[in-house]
C-alpha atoms as a PDB file:
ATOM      1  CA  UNK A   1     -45.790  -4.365 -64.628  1.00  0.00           C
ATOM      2  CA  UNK A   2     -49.088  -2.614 -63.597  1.00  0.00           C
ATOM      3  CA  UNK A   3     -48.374  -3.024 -60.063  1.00  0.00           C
ATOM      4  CA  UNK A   4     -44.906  -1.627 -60.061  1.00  0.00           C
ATOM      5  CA  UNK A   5     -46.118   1.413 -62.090  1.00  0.00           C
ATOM      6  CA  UNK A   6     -48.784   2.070 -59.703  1.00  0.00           C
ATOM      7  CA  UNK A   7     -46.385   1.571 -56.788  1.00  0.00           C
ATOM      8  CA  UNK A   8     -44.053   3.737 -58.255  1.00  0.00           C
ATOM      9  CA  UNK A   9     -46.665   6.635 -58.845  1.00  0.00           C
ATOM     10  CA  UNK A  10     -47.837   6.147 -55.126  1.00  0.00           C
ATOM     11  CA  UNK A  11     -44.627   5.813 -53.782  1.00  0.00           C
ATOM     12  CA  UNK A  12     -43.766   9.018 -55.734  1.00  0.00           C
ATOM     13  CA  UNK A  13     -46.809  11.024 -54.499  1.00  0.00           C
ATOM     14  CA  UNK A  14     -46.072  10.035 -50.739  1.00  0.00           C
ATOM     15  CA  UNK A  15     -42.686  11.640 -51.337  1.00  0.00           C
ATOM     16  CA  UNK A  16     -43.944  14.983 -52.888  1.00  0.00           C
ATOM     17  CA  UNK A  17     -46.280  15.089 -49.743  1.00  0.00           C
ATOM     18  CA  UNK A  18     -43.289  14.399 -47.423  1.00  0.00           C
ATOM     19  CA  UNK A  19     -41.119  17.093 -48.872  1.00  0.00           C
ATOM     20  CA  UNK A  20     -43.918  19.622 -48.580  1.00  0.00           C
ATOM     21  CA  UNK A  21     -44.828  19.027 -45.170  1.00  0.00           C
ATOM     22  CA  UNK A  22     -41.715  20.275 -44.004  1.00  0.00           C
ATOM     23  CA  UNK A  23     -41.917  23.422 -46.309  1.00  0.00           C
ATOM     24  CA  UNK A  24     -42.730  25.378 -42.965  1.00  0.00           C
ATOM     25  CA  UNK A  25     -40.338  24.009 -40.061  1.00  0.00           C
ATOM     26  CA  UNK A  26     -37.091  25.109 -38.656  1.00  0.00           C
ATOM     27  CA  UNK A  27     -34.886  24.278 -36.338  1.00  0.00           C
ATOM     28  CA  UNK A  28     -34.821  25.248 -33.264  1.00  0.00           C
ATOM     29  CA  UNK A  29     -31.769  23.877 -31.430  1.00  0.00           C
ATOM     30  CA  UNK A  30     -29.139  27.046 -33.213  1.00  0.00           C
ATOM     31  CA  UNK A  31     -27.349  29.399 -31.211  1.00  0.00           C
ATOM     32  CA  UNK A  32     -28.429  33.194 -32.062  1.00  0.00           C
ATOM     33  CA  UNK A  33     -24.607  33.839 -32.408  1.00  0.00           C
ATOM     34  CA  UNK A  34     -24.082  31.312 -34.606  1.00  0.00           C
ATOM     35  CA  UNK A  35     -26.493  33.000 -36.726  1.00  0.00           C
ATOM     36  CA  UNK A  36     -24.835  36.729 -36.985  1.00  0.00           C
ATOM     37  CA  UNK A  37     -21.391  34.827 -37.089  1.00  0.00           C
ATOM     38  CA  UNK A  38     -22.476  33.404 -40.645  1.00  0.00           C
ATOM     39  CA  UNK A  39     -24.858  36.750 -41.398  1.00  0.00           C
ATOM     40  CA  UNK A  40     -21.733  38.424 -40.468  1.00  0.00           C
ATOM     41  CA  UNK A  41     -19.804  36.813 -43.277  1.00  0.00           C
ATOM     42  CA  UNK A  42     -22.333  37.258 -45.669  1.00  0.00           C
ATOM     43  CA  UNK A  43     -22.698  41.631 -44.473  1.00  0.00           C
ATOM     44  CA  UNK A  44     -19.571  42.743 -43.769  1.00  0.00           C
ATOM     45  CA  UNK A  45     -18.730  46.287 -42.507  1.00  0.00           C
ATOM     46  CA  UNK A  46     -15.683  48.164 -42.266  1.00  0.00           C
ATOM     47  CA  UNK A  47     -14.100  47.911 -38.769  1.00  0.00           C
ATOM     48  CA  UNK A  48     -17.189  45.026 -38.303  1.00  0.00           C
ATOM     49  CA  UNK A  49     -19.965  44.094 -36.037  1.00  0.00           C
ATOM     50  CA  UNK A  50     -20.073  44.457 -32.023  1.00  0.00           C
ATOM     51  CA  UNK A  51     -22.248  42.878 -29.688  1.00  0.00           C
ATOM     52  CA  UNK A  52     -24.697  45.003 -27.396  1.00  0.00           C
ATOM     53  CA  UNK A  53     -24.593  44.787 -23.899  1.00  0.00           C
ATOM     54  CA  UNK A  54     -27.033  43.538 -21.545  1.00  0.00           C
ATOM     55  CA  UNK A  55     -27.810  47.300 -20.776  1.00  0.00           C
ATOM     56  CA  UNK A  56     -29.311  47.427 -23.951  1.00  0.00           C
ATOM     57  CA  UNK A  57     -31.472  44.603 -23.986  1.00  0.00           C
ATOM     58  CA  UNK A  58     -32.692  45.733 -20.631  1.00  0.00           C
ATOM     59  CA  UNK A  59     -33.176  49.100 -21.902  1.00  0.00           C
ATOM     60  CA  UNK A  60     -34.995  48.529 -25.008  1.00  0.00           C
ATOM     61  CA  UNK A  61     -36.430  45.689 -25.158  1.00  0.00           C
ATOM     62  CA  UNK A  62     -37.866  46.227 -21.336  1.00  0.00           C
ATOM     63  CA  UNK A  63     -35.638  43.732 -20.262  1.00  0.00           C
ATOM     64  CA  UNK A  64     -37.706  40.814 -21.900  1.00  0.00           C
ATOM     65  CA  UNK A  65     -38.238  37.238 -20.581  1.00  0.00           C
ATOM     66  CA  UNK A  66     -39.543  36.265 -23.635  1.00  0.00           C
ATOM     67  CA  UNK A  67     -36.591  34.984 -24.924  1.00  0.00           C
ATOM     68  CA  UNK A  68     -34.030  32.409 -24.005  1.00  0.00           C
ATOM     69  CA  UNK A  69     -31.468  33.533 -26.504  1.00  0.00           C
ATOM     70  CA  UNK A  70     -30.080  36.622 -28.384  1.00  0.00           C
ATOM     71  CA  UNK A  71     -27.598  38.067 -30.361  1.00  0.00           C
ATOM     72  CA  UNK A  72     -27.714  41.630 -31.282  1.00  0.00           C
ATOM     73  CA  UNK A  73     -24.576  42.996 -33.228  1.00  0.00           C
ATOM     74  CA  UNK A  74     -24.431  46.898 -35.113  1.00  0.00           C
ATOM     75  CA  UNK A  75     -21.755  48.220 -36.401  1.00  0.00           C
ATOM     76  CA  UNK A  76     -18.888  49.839 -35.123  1.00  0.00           C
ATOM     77  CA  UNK A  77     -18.149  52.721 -38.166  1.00  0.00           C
ATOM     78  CA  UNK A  78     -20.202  55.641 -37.003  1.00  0.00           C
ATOM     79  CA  UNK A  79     -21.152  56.644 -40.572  1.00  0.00           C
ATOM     80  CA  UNK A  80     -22.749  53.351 -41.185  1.00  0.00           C
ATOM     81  CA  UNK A  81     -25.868  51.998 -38.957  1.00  0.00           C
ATOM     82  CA  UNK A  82     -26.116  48.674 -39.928  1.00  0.00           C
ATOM     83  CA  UNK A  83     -27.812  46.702 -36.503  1.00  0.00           C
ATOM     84  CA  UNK A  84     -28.710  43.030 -36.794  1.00  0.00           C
ATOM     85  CA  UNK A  85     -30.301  40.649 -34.427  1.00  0.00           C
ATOM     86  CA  UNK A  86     -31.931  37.611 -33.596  1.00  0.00           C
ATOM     87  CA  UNK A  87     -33.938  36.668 -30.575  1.00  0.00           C
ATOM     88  CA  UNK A  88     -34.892  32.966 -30.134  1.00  0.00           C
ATOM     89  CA  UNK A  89     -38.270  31.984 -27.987  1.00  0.00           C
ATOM     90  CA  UNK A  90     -39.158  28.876 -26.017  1.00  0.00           C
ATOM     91  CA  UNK A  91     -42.474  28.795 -27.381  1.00  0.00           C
ATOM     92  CA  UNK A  92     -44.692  31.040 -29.783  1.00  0.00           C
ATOM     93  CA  UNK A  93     -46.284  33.926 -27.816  1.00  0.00           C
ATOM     94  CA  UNK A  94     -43.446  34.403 -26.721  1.00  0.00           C
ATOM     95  CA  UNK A  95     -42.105  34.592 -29.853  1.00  0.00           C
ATOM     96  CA  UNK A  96     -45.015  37.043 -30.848  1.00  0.00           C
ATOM     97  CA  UNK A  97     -44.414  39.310 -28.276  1.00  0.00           C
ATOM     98  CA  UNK A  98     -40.740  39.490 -29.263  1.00  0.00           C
ATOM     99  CA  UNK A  99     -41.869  40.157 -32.460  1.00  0.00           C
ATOM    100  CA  UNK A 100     -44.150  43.375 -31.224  1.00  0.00           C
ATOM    101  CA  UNK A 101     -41.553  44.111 -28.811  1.00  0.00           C
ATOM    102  CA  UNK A 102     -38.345  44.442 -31.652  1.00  0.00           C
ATOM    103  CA  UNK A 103     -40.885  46.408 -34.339  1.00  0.00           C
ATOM    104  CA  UNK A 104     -41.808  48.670 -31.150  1.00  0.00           C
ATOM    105  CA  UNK A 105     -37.991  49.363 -31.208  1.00  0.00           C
ATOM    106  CA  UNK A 106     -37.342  50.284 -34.410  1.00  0.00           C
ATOM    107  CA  UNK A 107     -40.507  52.399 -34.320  1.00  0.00           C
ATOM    108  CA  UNK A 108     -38.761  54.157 -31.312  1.00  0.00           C
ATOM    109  CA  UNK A 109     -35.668  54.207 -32.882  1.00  0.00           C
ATOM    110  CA  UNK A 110     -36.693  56.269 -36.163  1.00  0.00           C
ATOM    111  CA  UNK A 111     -38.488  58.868 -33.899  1.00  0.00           C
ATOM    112  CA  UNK A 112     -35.394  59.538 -31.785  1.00  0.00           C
ATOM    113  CA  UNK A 113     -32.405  59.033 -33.793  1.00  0.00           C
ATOM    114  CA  UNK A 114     -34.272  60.026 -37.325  1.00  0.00           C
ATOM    115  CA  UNK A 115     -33.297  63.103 -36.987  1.00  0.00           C
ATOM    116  CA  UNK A 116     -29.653  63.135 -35.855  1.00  0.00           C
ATOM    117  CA  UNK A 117     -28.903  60.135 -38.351  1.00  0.00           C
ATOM    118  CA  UNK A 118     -30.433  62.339 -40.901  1.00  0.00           C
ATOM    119  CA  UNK A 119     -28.167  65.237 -39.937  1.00  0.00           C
ATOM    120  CA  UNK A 120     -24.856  63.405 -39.836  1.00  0.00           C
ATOM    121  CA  UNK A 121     -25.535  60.660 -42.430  1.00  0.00           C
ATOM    122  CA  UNK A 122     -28.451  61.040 -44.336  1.00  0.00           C
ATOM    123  CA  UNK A 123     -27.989  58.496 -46.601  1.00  0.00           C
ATOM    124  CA  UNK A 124     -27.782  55.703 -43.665  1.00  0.00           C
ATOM    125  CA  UNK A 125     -31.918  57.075 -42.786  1.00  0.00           C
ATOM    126  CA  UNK A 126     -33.297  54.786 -45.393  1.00  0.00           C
ATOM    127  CA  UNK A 127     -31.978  51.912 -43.543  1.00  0.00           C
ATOM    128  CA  UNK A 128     -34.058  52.859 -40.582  1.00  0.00           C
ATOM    129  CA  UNK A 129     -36.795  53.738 -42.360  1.00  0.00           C
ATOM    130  CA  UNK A 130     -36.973  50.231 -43.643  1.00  0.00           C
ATOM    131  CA  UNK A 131     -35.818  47.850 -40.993  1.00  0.00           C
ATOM    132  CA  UNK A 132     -37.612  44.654 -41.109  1.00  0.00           C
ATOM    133  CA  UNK A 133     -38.709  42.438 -38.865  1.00  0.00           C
ATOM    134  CA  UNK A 134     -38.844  38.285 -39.757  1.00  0.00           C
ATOM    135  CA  UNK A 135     -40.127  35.355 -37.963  1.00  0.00           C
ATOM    136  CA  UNK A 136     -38.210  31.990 -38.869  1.00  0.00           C
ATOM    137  CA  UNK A 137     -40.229  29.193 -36.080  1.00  0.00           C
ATOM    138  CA  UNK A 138     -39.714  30.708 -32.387  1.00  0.00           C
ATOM    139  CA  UNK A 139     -36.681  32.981 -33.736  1.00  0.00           C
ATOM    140  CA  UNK A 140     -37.586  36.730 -34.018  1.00  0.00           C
ATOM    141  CA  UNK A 141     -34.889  37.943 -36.313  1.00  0.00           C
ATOM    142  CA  UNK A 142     -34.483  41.893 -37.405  1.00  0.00           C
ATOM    143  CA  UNK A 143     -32.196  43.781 -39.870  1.00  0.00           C
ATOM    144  CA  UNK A 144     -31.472  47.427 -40.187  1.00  0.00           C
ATOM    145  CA  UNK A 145     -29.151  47.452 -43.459  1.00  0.00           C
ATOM    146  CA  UNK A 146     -29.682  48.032 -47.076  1.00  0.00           C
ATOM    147  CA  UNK A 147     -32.236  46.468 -49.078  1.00  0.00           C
ATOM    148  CA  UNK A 148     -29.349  44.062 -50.856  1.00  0.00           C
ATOM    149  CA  UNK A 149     -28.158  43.306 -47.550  1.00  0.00           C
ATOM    150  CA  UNK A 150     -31.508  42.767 -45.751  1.00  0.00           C
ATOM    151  CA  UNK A 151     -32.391  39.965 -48.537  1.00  0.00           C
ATOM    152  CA  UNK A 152     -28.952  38.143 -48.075  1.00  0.00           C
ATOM    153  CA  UNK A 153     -29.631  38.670 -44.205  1.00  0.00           C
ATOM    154  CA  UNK A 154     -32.710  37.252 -44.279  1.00  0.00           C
ATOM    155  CA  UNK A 155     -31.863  34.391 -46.371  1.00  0.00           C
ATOM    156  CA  UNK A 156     -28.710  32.972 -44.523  1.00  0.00           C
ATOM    157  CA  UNK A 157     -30.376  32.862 -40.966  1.00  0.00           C
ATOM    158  CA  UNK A 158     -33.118  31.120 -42.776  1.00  0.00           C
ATOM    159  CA  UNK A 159     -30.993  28.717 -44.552  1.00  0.00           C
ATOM    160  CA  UNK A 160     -29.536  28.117 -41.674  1.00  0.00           C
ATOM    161  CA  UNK A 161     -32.634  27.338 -39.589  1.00  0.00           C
ATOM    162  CA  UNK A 162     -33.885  25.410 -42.389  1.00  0.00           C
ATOM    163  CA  UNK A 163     -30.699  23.266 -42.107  1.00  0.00           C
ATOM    164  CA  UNK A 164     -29.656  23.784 -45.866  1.00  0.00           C
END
């Protein structure tokens, strides 16, 4: 009886050790649209999402290397500036230069579009003003919405990458 007690107290501690060694990982084999298509469900916006153009990417985000994947969808209401994206990297500088790369955007984005956006629709500003950036593995995700939204956001691309 000893012996199956202590193999049962074991055999529960090398479980507790299992699940909390993968407290950390993600996947890494999900398509970036596949993310904003369930974020998307999760956020919606009147008249809904569109997807930037390459002309974007190459624009501001100097047309990076560093990825090998990326979705970037904002919305198409003008009185609403809800952006979302996710960039995923083959390995992690990359991904930490995406990272600097998408905060040096929003930074750039609130110094030249503060001011009209706060002229036109001044209550969309505080979703500039606190954009987030989030690193999930090698994926570089980034949300301009409200706070509410931001959390759910944030929490289905890492469910997702989690694989729960």
């Amino acid at each position: 009886m000893k012996k199956i007690l202590c193999f049962a107290i074991i055999l529960s501690f090398a479980l507790s050790l299992c699940a909390c060694s993968k407290k950390g990982e993600y996947r890494d084999d999900v398509p970036c649209s596949e993310l904003l298509d369930s974020a998307e469900e999760q956020i919606p916006v009147d008249m809904g999402y569109e997807s930037f153009d390459g002309d974007h990417i190459k624009y501001n985000f100097e047309d990076t290397e560093l990825d090998d994947d990326h979705a970037l969808r904002y919305s198409t209401a003008s009185e609403n500036i809800n952006e979302i994206g996710v960039f995923h990297a083959p390995d992690e500088a990359s991904r930490d230069g995406l990272a600097e790369l998408t905060e040096r955007y929003l930074d750039g984005l609130l110094e030249e579009k503060g001011e009209f956006i706060a002229s036109y629709a001044p209550k969309e500003l505080e979703k500039l003003r606190s954009a987030e950036v989030k690193t999930f593995g090698n994926y570089v995700a980034y949300a301009i919405l409200s706070e509410d939204d931001r959390e759910v956001f944030f929490d289905t691309v890492e469910k997702m990458l989690r694989g729960d």
